[in-house]
PDB file of N, CA and C in Angstrom:
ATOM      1  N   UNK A   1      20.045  94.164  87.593  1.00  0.00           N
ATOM      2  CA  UNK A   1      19.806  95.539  87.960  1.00  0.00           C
ATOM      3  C   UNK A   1      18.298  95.772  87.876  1.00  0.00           C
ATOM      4  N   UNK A   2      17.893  96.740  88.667  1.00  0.00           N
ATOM      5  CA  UNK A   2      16.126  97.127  89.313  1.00  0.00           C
ATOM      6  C   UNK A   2      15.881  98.202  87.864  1.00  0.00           C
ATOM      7  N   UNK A   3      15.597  98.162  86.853  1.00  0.00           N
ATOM      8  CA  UNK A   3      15.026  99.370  86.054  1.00  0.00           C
ATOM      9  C   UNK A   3      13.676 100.033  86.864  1.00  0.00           C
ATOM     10  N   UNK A   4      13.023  99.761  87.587  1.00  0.00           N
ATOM     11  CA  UNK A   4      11.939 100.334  88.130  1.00  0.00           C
ATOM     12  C   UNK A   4      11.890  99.940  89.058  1.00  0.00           C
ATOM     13  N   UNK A   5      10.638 101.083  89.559  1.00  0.00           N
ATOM     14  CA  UNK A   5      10.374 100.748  91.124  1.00  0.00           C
ATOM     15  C   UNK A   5       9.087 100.149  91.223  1.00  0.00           C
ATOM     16  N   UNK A   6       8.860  99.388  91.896  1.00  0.00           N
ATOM     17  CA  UNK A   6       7.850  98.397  92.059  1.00  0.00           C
ATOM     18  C   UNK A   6       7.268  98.348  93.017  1.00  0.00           C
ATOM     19  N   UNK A   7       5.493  98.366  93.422  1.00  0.00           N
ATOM     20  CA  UNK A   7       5.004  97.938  94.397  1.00  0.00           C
ATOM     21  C   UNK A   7       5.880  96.905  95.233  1.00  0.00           C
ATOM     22  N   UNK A   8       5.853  96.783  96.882  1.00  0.00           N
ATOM     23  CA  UNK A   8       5.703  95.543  97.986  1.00  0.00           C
ATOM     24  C   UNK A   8       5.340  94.496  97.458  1.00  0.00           C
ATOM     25  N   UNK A   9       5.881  93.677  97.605  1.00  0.00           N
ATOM     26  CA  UNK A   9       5.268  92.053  96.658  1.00  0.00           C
ATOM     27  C   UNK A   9       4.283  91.338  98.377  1.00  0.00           C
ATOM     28  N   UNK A  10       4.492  92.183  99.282  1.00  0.00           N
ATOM     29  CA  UNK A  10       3.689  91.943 100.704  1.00  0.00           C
ATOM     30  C   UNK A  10       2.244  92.128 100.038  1.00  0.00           C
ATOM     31  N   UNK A  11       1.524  90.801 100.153  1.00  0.00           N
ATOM     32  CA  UNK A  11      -0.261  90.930 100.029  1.00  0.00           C
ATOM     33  C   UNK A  11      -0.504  90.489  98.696  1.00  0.00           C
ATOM     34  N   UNK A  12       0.381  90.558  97.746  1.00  0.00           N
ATOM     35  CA  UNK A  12      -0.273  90.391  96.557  1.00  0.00           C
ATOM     36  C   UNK A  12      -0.128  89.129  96.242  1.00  0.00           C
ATOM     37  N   UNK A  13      -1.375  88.752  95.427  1.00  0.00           N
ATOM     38  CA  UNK A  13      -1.456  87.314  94.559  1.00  0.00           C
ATOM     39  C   UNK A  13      -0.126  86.664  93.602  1.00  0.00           C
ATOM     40  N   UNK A  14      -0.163  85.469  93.548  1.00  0.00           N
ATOM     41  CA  UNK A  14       1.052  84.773  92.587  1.00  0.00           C
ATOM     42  C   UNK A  14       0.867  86.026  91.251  1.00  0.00           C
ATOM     43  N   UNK A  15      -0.850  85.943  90.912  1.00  0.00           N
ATOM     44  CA  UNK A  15      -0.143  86.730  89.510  1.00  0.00           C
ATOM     45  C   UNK A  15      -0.160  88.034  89.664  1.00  0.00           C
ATOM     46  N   UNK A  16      -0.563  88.644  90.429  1.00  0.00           N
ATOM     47  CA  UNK A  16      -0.446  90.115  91.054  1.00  0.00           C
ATOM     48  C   UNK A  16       1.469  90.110  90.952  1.00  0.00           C
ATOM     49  N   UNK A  17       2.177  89.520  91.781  1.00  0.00           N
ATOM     50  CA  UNK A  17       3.498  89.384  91.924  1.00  0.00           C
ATOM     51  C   UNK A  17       4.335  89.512  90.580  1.00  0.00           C
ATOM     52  N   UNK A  18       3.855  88.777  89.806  1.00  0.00           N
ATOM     53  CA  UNK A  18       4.003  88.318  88.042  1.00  0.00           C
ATOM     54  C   UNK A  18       4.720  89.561  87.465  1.00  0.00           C
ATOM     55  N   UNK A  19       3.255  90.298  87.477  1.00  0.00           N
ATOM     56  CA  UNK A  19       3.005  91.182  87.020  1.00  0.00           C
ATOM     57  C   UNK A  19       3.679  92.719  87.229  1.00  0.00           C
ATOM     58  N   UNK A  20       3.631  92.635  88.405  1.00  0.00           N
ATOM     59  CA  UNK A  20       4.581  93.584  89.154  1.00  0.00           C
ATOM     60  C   UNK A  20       6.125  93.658  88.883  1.00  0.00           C
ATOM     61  N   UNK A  21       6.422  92.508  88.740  1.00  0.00           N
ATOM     62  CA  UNK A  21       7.892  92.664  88.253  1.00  0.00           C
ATOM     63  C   UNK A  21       8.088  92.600  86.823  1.00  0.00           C
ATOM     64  N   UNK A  22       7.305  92.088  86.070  1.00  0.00           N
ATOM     65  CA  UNK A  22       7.831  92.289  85.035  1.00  0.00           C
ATOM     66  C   UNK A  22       8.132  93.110  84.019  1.00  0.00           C
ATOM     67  N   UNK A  23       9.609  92.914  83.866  1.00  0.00           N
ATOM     68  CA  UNK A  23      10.380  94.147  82.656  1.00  0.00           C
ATOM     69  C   UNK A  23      10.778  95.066  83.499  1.00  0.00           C
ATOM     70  N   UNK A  24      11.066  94.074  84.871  1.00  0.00           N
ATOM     71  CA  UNK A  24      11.291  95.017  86.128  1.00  0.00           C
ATOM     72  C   UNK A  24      13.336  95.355  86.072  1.00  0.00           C
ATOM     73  N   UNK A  25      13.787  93.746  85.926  1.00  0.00           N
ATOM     74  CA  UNK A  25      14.908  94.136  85.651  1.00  0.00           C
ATOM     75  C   UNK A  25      15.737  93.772  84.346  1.00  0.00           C
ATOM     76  N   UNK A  26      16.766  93.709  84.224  1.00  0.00           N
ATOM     77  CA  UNK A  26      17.892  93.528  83.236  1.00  0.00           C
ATOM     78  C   UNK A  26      19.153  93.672  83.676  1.00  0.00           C
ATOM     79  N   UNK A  27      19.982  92.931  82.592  1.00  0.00           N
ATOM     80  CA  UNK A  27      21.489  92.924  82.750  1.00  0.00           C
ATOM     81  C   UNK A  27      22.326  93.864  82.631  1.00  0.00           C
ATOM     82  N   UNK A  28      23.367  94.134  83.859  1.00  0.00           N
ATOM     83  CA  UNK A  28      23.698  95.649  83.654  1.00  0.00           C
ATOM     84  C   UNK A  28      25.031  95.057  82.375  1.00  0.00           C
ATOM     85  N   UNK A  29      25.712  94.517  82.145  1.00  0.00           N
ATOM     86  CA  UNK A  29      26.592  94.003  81.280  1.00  0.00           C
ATOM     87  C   UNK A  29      26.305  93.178  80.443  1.00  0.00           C
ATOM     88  N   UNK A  30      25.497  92.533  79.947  1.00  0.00           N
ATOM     89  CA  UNK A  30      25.253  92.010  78.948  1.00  0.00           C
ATOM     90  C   UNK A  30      26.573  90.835  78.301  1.00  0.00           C
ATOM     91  N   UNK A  31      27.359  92.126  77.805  1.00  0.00           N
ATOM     92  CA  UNK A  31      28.480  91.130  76.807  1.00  0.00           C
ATOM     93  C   UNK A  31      29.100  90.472  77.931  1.00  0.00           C
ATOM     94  N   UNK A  32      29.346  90.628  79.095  1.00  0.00           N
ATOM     95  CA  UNK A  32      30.260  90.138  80.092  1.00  0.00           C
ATOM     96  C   UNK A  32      29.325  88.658  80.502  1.00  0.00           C
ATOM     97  N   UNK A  33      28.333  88.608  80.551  1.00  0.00           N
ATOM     98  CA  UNK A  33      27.445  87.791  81.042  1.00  0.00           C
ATOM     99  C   UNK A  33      27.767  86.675  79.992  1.00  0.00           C
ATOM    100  N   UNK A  34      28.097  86.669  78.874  1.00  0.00           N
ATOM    101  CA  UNK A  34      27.992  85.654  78.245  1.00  0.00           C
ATOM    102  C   UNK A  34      29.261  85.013  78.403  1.00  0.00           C
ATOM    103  N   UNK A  35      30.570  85.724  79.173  1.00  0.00           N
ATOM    104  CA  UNK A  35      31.245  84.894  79.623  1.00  0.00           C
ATOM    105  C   UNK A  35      31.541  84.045  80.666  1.00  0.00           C
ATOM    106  N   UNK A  36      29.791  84.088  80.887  1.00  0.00           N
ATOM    107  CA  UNK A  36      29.798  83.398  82.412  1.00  0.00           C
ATOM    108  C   UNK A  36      29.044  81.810  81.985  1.00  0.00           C
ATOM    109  N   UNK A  37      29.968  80.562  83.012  1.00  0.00           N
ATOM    110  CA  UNK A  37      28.670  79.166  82.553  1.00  0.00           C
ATOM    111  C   UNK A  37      27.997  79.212  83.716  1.00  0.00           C
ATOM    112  N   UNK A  38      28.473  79.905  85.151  1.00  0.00           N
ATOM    113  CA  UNK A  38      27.425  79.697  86.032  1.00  0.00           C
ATOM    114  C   UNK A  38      27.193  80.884  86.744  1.00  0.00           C
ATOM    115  N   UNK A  39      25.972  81.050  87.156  1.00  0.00           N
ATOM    116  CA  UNK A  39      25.309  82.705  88.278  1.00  0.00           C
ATOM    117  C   UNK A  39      24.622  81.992  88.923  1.00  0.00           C
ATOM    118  N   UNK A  40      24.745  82.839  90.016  1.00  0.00           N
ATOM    119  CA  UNK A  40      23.600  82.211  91.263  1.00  0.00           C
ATOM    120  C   UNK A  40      23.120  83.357  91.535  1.00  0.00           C
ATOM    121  N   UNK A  41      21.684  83.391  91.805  1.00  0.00           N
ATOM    122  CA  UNK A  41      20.568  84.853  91.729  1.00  0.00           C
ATOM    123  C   UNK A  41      20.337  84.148  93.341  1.00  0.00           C
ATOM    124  N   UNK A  42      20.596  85.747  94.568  1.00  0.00           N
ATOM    125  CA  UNK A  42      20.034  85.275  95.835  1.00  0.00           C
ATOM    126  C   UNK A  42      18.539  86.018  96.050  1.00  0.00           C
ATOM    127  N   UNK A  43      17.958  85.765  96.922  1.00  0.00           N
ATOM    128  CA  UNK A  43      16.528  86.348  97.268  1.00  0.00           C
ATOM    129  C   UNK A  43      16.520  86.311  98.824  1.00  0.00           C
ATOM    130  N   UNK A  44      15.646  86.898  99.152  1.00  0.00           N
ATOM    131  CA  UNK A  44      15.964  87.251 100.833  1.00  0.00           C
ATOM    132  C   UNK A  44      14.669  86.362 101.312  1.00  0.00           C
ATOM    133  N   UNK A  45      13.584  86.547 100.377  1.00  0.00           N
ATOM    134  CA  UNK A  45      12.622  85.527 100.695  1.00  0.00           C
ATOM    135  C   UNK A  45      12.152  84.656  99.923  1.00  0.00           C
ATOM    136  N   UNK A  46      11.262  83.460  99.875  1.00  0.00           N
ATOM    137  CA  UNK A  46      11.256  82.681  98.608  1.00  0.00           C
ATOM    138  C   UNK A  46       9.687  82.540  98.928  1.00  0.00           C
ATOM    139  N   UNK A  47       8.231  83.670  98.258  1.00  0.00           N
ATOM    140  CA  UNK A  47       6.426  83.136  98.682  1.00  0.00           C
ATOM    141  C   UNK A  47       6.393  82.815  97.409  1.00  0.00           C
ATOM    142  N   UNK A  48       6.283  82.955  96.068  1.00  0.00           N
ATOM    143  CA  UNK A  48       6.278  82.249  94.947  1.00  0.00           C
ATOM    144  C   UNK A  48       6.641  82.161  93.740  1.00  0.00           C
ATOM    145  N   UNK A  49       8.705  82.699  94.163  1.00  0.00           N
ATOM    146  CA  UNK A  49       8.835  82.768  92.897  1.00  0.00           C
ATOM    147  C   UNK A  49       9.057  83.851  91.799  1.00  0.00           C
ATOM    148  N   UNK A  50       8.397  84.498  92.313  1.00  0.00           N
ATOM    149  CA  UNK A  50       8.773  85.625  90.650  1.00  0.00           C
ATOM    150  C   UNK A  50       9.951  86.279  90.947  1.00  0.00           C
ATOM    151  N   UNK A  51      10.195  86.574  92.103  1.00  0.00           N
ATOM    152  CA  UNK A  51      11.485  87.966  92.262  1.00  0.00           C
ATOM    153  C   UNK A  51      12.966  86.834  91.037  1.00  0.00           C
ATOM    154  N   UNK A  52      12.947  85.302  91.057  1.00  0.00           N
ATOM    155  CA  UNK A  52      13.451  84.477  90.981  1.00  0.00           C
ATOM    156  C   UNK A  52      13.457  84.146  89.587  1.00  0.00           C
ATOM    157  N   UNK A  53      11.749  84.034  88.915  1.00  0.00           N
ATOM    158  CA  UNK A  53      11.719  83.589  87.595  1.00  0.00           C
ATOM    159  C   UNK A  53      11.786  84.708  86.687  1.00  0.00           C
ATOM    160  N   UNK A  54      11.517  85.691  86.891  1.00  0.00           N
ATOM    161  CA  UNK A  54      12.204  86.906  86.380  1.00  0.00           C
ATOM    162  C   UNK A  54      13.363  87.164  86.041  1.00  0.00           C
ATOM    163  N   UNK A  55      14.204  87.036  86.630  1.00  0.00           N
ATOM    164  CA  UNK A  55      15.695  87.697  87.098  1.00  0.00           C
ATOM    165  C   UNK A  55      16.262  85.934  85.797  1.00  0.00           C
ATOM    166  N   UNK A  56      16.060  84.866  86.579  1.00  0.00           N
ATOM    167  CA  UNK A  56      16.494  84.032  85.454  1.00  0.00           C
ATOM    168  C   UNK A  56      15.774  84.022  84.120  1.00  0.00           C
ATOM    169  N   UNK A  57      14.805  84.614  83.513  1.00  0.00           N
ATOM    170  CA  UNK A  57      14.035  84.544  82.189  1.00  0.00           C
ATOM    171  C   UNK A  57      15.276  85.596  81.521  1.00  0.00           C
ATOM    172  N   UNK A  58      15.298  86.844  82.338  1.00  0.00           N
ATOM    173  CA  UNK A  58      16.112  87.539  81.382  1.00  0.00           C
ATOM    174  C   UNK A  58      17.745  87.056  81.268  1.00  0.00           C
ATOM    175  N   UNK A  59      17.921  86.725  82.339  1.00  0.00           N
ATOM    176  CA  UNK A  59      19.731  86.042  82.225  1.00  0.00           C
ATOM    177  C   UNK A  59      19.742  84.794  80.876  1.00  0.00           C
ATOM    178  N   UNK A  60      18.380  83.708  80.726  1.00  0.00           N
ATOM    179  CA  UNK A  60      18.554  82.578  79.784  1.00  0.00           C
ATOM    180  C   UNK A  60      18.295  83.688  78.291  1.00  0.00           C
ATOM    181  N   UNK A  61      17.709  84.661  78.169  1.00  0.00           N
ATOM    182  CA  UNK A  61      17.864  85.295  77.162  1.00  0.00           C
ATOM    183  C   UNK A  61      18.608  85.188  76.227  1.00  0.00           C
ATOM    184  N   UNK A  62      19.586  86.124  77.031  1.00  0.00           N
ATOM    185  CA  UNK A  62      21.065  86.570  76.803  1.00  0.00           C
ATOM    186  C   UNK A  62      21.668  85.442  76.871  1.00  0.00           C
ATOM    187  N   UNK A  63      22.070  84.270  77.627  1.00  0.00           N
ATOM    188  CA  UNK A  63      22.516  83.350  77.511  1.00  0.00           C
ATOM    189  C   UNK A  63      22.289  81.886  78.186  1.00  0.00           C
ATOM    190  N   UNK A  64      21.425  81.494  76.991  1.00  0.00           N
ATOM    191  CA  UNK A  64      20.383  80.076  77.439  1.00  0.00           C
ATOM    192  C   UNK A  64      21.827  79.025  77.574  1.00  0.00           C
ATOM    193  N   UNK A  65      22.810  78.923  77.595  1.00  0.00           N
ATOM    194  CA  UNK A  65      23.986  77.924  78.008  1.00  0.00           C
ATOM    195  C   UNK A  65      24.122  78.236  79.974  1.00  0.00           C
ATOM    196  N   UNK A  66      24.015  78.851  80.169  1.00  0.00           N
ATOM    197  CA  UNK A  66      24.579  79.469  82.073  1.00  0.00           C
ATOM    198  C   UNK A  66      23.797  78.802  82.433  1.00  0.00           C
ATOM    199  N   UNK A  67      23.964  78.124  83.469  1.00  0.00           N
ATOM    200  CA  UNK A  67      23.825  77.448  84.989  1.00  0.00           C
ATOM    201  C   UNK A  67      23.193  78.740  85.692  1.00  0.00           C
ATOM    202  N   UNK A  68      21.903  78.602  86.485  1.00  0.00           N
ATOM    203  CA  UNK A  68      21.667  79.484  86.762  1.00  0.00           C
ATOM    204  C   UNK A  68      21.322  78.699  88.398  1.00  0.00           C
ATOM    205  N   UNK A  69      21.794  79.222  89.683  1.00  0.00           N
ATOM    206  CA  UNK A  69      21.466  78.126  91.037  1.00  0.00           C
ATOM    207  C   UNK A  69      20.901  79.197  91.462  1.00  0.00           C
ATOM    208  N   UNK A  70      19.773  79.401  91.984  1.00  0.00           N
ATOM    209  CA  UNK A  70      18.818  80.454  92.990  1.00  0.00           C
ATOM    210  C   UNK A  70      18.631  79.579  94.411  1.00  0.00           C
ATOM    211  N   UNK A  71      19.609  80.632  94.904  1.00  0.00           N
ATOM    212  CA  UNK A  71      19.408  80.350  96.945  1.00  0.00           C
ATOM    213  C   UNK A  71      18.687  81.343  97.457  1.00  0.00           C
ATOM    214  N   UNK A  72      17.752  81.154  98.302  1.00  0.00           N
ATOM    215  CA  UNK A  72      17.053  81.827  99.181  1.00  0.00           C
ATOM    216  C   UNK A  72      17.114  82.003 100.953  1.00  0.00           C
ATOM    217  N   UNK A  73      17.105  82.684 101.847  1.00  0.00           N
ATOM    218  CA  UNK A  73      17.102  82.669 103.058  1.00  0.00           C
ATOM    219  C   UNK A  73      16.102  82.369 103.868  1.00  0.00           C
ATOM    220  N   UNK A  74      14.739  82.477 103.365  1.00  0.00           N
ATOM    221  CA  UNK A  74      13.583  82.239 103.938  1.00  0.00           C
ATOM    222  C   UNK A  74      12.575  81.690 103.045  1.00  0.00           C
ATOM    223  N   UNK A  75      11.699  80.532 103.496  1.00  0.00           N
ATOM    224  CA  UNK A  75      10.693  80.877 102.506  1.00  0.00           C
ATOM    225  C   UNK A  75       9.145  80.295 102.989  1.00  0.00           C
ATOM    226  N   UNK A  76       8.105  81.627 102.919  1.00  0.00           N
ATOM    227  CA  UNK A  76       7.159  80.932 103.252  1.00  0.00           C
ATOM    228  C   UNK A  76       6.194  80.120 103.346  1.00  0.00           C
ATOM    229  N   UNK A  77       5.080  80.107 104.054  1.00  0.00           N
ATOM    230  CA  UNK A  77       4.355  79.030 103.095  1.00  0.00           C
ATOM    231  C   UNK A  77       2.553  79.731 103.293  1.00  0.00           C
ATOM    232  N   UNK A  78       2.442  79.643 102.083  1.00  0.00           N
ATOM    233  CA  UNK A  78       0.999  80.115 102.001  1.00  0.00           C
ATOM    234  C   UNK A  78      -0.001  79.004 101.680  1.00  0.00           C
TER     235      UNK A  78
END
């Protein structure tokens, strides 16, 4: 889940991007999550990463055992 709203990740630097998301989201269930061994986090685009290492930093939190597979639809290249 999105707790905030966040600049366009369009234009900005790897750590500009970083930065922008972070503490951006969290788990809307928590206790339910830990009955999961695998999640797959999708992304619509893949330029470097954070929408991605984010979203899995807080899921291994809560539960560093889950399989975590991140698929993407596009990804560019800078």
């Amino acid at each position: 889940k999105k707790n905030k709203k966040t600049k366009k990740q369009l234009g900005l630097s790897k750590k500009e991007r970083e930065e922008n998301l972070r503490n951006s989201f969290s788990v809307y269930n928590k206790k339910k999550l830990l009955e999961y061994k695998n999640i797959i986090i999708f992304d619509d685009v893949f330029t470097t990463g954070s929408t991605l290492n984010e979203n899995s930093k807080i899921i291994k939190k809560i539960n560093s055992k889950i399989n975590i597979i991140c698929l993407v639809f596009c990804k560019t290249f800078e």
